[in-house]
Each structure stands twice: as structure tokens, then as C-alpha cells.
C-alpha atoms as a PDB file:
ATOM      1  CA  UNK A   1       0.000   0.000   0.000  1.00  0.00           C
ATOM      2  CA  UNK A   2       1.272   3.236  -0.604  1.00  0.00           C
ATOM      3  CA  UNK A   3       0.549   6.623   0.680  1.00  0.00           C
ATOM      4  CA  UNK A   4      -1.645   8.225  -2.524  1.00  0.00           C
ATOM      5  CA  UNK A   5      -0.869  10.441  -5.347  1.00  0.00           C
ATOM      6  CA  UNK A   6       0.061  14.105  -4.150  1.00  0.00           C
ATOM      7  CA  UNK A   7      -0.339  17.255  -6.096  1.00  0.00           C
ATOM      8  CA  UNK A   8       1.634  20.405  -4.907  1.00  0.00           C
ATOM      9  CA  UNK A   9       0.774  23.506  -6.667  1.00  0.00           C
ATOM     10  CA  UNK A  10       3.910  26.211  -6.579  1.00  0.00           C
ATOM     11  CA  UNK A  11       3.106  29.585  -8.300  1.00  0.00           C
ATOM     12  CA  UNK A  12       7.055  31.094  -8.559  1.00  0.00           C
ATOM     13  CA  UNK A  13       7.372  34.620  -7.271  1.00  0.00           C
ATOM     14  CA  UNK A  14       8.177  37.219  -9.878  1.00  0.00           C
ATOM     15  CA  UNK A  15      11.316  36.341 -11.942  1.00  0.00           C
ATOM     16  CA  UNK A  16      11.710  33.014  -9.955  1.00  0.00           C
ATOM     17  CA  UNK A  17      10.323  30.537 -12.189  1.00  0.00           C
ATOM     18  CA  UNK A  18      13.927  28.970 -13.160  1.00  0.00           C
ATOM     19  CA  UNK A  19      15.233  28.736  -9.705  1.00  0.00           C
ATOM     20  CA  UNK A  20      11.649  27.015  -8.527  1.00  0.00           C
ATOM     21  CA  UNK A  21      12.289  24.324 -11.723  1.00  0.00           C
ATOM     22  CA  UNK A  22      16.308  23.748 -10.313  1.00  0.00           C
ATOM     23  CA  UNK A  23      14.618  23.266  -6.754  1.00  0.00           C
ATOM     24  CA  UNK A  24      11.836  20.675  -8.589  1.00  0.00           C
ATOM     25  CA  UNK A  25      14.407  19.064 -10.126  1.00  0.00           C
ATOM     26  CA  UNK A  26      15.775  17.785  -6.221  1.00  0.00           C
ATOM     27  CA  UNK A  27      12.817  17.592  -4.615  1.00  0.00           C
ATOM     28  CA  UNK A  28      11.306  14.400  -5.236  1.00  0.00           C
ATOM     29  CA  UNK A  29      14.502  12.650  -5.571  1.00  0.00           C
ATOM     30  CA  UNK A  30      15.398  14.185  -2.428  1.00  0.00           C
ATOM     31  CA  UNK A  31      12.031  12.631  -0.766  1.00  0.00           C
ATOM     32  CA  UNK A  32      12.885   8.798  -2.362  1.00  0.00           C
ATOM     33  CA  UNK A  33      16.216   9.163  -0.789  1.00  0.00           C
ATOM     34  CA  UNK A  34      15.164   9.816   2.666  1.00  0.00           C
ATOM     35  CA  UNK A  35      12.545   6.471   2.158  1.00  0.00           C
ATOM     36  CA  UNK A  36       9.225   9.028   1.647  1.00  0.00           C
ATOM     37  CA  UNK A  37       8.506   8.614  -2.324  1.00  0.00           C
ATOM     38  CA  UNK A  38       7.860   5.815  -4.476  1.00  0.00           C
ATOM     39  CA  UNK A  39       9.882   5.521  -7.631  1.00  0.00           C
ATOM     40  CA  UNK A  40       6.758   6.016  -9.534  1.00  0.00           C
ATOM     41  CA  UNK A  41       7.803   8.793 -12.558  1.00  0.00           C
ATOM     42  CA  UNK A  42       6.807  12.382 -11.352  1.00  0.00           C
ATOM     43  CA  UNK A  43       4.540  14.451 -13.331  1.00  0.00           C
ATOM     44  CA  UNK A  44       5.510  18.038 -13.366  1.00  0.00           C
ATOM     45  CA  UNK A  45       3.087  20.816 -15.048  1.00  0.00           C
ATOM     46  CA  UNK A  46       3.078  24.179 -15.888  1.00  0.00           C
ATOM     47  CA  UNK A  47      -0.135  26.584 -16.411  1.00  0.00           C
ATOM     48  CA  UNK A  48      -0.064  27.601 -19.392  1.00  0.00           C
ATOM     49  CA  UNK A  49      -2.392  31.191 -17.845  1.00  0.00           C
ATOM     50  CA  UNK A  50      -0.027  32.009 -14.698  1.00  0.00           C
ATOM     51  CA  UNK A  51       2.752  30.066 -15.081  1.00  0.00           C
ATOM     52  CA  UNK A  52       1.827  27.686 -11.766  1.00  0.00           C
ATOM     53  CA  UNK A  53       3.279  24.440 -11.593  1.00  0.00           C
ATOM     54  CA  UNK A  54       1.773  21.416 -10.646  1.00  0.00           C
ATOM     55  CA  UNK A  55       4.221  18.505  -9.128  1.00  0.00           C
ATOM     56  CA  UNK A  56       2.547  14.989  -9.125  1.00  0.00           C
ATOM     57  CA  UNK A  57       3.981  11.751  -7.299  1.00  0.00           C
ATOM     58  CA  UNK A  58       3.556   9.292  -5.054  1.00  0.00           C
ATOM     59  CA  UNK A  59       3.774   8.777  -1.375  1.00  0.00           C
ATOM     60  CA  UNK A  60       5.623   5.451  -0.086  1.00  0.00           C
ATOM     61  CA  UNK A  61       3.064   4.679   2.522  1.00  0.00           C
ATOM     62  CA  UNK A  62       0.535   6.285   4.536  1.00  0.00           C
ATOM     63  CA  UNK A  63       2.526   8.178   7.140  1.00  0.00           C
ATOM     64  CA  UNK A  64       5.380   9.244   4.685  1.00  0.00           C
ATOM     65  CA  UNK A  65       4.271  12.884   4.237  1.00  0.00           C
ATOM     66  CA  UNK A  66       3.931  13.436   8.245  1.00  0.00           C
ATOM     67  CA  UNK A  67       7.673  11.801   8.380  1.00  0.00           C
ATOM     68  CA  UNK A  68       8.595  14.398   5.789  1.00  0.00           C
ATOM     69  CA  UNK A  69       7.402  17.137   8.113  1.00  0.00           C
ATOM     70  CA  UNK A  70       9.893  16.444  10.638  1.00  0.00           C
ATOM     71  CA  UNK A  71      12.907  15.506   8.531  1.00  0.00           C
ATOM     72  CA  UNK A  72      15.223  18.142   8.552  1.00  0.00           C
ATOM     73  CA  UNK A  73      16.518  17.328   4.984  1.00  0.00           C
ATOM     74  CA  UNK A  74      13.071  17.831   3.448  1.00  0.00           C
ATOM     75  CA  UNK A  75      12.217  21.072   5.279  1.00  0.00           C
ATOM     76  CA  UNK A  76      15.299  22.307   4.233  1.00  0.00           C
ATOM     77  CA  UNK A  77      14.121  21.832   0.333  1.00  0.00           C
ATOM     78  CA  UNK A  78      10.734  22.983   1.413  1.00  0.00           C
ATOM     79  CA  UNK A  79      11.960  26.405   3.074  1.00  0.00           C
ATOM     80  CA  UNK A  80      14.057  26.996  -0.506  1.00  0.00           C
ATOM     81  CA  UNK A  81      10.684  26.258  -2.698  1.00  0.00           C
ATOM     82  CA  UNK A  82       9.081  29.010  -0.253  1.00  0.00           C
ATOM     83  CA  UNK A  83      11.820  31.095  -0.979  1.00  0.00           C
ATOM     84  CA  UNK A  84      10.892  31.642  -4.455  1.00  0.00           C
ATOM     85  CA  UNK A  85       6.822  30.303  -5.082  1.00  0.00           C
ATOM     86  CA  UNK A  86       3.902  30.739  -3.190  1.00  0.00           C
ATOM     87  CA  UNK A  87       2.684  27.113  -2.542  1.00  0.00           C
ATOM     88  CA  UNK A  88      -1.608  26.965  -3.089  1.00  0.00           C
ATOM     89  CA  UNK A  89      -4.596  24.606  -3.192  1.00  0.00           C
ATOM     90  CA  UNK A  90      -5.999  23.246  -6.010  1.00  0.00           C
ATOM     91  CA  UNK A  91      -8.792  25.681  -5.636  1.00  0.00           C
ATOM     92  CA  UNK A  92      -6.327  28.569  -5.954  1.00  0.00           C
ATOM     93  CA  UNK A  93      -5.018  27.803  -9.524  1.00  0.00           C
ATOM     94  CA  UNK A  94      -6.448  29.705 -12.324  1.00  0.00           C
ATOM     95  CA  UNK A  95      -7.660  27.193 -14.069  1.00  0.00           C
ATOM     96  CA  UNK A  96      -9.687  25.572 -11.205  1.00  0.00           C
ATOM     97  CA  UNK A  97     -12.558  26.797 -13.035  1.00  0.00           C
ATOM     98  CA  UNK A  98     -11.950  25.039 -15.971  1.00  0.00           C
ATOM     99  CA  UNK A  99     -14.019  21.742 -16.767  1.00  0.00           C
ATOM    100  CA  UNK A 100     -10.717  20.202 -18.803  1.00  0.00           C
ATOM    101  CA  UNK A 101      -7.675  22.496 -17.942  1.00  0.00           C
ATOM    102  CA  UNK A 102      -4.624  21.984 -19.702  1.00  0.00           C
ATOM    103  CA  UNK A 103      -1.220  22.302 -18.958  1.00  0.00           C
ATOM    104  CA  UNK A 104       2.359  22.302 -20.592  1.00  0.00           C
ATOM    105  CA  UNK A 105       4.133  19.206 -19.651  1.00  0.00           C
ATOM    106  CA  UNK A 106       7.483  20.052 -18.415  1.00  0.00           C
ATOM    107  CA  UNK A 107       9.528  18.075 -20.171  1.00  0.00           C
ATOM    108  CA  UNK A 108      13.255  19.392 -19.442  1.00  0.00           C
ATOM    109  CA  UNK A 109      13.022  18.443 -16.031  1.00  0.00           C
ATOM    110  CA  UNK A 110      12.272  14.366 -16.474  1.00  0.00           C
ATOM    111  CA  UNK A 111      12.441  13.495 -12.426  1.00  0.00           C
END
């Protein structure tokens, strides 16, 4: 059993968007190290209205994403992505509207 499919939303502060994808780029990768994310691929969007990103994966198990609140390593990587991007709700995306949104597939960043 694994812990479920996450989606974290990240809307980059102005002029941040290419630091926000070199932060991406660690984070999950960071997470399977430290034992909290499946090896499942990670699916990382980009609105195509505001420029939010959308970073998809996959839990290990149920309790992995209350681990990663108290591993040092991860809140680390979570205080940079703060740094430079707001992080939302689903609700708070521009598209959230939408009946079918779509979204730019980012591809230079394969995770």
C-alpha cells in the first residue's frame, strides 16, 4: 500500500520561475532518498495562464508525508521552494474553473 498520489501547486514569485524548476528538479529525488517517495515517474506541469506548476507523485506509505514534516533534509528543500513560489490549493489555480484544464508538460526536467 502506498501513501496516494500528491499534487503540490507552486506559483514562482516574480522572476523566480527557473530557480523554482532547479529546486523541482531535487525535490522528489530528495524525498525517495530519505525512504518518503515511491519511484513512480513524477509528473511536473506548468499553467499555461499564470505560469503555476503542478508537481505529481507518489507517497511510499501512509505516514510518509507526516515523516517528511519532521525531517530536517526535506524542510530544508521545502523552506528553498518558499523562498521563491507561493505554494496553493488546487482551488487557488487559475484554471480551477476550468471543466478540462490543460497544462504544458514540463519536459526538461524528467524526475
Amino acid at each position: 500500500m502506498t501513501g496516494g498520489i500528491v499534487i503540490a501547486l507552486y506559483r514562482p514569485k516574480p522572476g523566480q520561475s527557473g530557480e523554482l524548476e532547479s529546486i523541482l528538479a531535487h525535490h522528489v529525488p530528495s524525498l525517495r532518498r530519505e525512504g518518503l517517495a515511491t519511484s513512480r515517474p513524477v509528473l511536473l506541469l506548468r499553467s499555461t495562464v499564470d505560469g503555476s506548476y503542478l508537481e505529481i507523485f507518489e507517497w511510499i506509505d501512509p505516514e510518509a508525508a507526516e515523516r517528511a514534516h519532521t525531517n530536517e533534509h526535506v524542510r530544508a528543500i521545502w523552506a528553498s521552494i518558499t523562498e521563491v513560489a507561493d505554494v496553493l490549493r488546487l482551488a487557488d489555480l487559475a484554471e480551477a474553473e476550468d471543466r478540462f484544464p490543460h497544462f504544458e508538460a514540463v519536459e526538461e526536467l524528467v524526475i
